[in-house]
PDB file of N, CA and C in Angstrom:
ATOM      1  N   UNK A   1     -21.827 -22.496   9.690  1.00  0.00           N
ATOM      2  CA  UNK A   1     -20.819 -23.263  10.398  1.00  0.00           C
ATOM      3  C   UNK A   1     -19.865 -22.348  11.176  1.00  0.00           C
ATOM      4  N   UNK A   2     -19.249 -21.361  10.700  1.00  0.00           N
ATOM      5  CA  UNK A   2     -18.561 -20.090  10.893  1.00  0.00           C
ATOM      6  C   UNK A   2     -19.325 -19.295  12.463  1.00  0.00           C
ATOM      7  N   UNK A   3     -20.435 -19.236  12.196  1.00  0.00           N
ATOM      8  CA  UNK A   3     -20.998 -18.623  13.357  1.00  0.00           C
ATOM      9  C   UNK A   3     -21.479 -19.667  14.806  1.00  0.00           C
ATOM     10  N   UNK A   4     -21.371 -20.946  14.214  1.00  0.00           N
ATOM     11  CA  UNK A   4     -21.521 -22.195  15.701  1.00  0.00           C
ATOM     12  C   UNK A   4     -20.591 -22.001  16.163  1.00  0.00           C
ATOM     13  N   UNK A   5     -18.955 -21.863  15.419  1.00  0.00           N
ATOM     14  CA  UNK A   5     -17.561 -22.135  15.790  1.00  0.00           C
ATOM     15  C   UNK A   5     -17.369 -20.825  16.758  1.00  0.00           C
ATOM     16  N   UNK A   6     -17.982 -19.497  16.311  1.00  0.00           N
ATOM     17  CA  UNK A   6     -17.532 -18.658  17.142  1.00  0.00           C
ATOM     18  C   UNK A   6     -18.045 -18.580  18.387  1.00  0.00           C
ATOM     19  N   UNK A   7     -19.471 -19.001  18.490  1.00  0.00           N
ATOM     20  CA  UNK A   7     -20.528 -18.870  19.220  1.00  0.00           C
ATOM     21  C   UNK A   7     -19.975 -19.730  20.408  1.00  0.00           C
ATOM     22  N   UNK A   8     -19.424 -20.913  20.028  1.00  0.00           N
ATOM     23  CA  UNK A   8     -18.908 -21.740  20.965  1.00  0.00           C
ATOM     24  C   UNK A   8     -17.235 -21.385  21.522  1.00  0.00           C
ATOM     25  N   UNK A   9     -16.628 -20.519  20.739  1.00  0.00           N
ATOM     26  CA  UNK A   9     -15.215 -19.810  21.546  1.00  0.00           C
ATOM     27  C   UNK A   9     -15.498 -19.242  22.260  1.00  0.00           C
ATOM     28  N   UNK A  10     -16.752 -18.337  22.371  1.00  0.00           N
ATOM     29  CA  UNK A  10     -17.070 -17.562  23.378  1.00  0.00           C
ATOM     30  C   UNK A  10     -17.687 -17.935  24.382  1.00  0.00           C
ATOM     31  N   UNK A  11     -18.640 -18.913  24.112  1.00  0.00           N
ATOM     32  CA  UNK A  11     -19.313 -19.667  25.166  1.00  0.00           C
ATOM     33  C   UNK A  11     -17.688 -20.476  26.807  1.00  0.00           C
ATOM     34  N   UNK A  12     -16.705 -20.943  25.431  1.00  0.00           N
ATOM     35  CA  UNK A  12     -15.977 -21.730  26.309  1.00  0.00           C
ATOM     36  C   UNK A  12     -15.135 -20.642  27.364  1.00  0.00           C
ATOM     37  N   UNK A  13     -14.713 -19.335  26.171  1.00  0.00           N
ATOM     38  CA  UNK A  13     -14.008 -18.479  27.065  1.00  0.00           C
ATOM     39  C   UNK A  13     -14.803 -17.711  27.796  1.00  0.00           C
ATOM     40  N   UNK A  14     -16.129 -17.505  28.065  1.00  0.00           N
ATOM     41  CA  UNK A  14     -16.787 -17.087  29.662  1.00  0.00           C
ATOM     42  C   UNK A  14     -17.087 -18.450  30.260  1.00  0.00           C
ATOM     43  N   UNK A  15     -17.232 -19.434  30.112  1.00  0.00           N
ATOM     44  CA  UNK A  15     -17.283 -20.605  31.324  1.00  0.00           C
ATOM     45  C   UNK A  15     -15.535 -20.593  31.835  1.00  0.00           C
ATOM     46  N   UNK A  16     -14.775 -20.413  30.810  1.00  0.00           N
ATOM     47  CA  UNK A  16     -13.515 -20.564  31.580  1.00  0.00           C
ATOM     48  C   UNK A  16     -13.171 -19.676  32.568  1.00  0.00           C
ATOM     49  N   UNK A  17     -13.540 -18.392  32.197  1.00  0.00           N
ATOM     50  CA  UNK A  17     -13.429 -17.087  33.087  1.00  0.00           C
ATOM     51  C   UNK A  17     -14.168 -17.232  34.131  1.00  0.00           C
ATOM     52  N   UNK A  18     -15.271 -17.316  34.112  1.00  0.00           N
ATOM     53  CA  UNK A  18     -16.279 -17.817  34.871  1.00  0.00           C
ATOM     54  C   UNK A  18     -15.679 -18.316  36.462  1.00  0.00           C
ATOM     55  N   UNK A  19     -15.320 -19.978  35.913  1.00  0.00           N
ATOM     56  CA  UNK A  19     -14.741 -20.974  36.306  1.00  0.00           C
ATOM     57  C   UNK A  19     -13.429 -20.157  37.447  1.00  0.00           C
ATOM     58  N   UNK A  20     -12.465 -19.183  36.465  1.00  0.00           N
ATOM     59  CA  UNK A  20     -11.401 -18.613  37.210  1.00  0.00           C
ATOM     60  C   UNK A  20     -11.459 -17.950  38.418  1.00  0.00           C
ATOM     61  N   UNK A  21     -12.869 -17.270  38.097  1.00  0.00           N
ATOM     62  CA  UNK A  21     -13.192 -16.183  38.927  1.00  0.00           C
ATOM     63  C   UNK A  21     -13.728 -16.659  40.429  1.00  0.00           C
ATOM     64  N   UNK A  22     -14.787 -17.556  39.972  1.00  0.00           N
ATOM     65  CA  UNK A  22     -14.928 -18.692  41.144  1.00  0.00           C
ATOM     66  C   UNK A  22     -13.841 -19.256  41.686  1.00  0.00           C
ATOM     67  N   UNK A  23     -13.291 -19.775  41.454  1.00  0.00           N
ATOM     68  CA  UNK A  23     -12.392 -20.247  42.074  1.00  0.00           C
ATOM     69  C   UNK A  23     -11.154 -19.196  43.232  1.00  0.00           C
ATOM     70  N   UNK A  24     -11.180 -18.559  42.644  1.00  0.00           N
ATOM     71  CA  UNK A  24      -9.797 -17.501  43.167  1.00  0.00           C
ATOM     72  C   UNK A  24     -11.285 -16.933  44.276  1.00  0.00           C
ATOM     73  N   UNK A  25     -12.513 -16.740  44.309  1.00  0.00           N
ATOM     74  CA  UNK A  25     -12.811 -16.362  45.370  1.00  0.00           C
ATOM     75  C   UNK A  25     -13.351 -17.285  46.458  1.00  0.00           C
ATOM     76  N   UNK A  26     -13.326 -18.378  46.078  1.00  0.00           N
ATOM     77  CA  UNK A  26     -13.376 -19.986  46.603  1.00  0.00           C
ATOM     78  C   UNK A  26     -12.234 -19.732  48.085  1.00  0.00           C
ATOM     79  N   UNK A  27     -10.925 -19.114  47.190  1.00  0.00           N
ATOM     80  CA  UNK A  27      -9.777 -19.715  48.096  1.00  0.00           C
ATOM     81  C   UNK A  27     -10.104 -18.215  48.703  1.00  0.00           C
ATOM     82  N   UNK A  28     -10.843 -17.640  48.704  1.00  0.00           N
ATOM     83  CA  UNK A  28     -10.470 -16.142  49.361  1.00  0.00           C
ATOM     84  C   UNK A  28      -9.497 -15.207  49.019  1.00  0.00           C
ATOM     85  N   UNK A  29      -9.444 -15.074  47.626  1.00  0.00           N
ATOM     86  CA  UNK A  29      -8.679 -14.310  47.018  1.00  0.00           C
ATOM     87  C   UNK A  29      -9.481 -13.177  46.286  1.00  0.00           C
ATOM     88  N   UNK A  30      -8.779 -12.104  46.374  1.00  0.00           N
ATOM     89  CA  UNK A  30      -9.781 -11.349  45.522  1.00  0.00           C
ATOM     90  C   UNK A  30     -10.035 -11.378  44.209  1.00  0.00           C
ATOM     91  N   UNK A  31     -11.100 -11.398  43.165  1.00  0.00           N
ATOM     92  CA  UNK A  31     -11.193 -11.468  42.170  1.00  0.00           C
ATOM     93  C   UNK A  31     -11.552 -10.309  40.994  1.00  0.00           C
ATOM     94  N   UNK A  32     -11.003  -9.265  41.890  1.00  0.00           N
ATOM     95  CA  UNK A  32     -11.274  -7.886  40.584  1.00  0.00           C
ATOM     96  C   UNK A  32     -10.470  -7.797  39.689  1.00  0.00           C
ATOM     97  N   UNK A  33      -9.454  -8.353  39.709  1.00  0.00           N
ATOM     98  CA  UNK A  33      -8.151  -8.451  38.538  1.00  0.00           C
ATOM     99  C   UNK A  33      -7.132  -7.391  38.661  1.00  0.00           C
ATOM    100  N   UNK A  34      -7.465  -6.531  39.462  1.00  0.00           N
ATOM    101  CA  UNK A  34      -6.234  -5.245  39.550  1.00  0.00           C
ATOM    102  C   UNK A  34      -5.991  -4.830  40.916  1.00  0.00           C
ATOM    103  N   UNK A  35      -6.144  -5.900  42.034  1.00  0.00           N
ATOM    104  CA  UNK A  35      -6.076  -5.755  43.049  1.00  0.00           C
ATOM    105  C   UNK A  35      -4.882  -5.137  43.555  1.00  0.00           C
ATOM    106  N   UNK A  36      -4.430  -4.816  44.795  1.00  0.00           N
ATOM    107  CA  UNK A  36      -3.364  -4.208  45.374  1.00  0.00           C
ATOM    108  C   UNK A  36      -3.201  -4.476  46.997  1.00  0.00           C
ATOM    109  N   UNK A  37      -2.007  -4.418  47.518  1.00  0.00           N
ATOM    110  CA  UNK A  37      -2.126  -4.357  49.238  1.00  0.00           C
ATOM    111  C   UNK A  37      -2.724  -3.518  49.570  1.00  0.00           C
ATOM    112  N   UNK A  38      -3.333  -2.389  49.009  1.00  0.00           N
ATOM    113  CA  UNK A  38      -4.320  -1.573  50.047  1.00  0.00           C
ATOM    114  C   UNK A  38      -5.838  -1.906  49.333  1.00  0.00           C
ATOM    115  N   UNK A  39      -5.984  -3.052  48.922  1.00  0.00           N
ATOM    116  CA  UNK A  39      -7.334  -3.615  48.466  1.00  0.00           C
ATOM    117  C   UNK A  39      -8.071  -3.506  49.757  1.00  0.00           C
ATOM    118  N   UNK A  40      -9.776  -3.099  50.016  1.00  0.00           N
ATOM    119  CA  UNK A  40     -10.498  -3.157  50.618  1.00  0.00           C
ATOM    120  C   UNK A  40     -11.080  -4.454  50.998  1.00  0.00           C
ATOM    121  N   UNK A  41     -11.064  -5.369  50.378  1.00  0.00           N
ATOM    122  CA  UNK A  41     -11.370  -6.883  50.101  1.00  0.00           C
ATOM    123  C   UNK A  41     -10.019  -7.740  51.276  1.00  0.00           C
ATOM    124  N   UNK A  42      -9.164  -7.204  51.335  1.00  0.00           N
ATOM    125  CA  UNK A  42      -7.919  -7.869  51.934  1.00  0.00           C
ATOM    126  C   UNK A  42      -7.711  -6.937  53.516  1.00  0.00           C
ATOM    127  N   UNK A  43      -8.474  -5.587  53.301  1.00  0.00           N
ATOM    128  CA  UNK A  43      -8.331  -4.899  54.332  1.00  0.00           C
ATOM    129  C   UNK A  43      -9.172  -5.854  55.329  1.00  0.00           C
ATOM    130  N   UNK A  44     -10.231  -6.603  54.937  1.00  0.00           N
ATOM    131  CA  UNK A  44     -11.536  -6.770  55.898  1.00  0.00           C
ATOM    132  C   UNK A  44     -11.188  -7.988  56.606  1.00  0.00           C
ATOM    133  N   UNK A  45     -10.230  -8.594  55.679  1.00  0.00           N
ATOM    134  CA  UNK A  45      -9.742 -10.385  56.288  1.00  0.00           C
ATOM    135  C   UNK A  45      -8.603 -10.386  57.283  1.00  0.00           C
TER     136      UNK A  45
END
């Protein structure tokens, strides 16, 4: 039972991440997580 419960925290927290990551590059945002104004990703737009 112990190992469904975990199996499924993890499952939910990479669809959620997942989900985040898509999205933020949906809107054209960058999605490396430590981005900066001299990001290469922001240089090109």
């Amino acid at each position: 039972m112990v190992e469904i419960i975990v199996t499924l925290l993890i499952a939910i927290s990479a669809a959620y991440f997942l989900y985040k990551n898509i999205k933020k590059k949906a809107s054209g945002s960058c999605d490396c997580g430590h981005c900066s104004k001299s990001c290469s990703v922001r240089k090109t737009k």
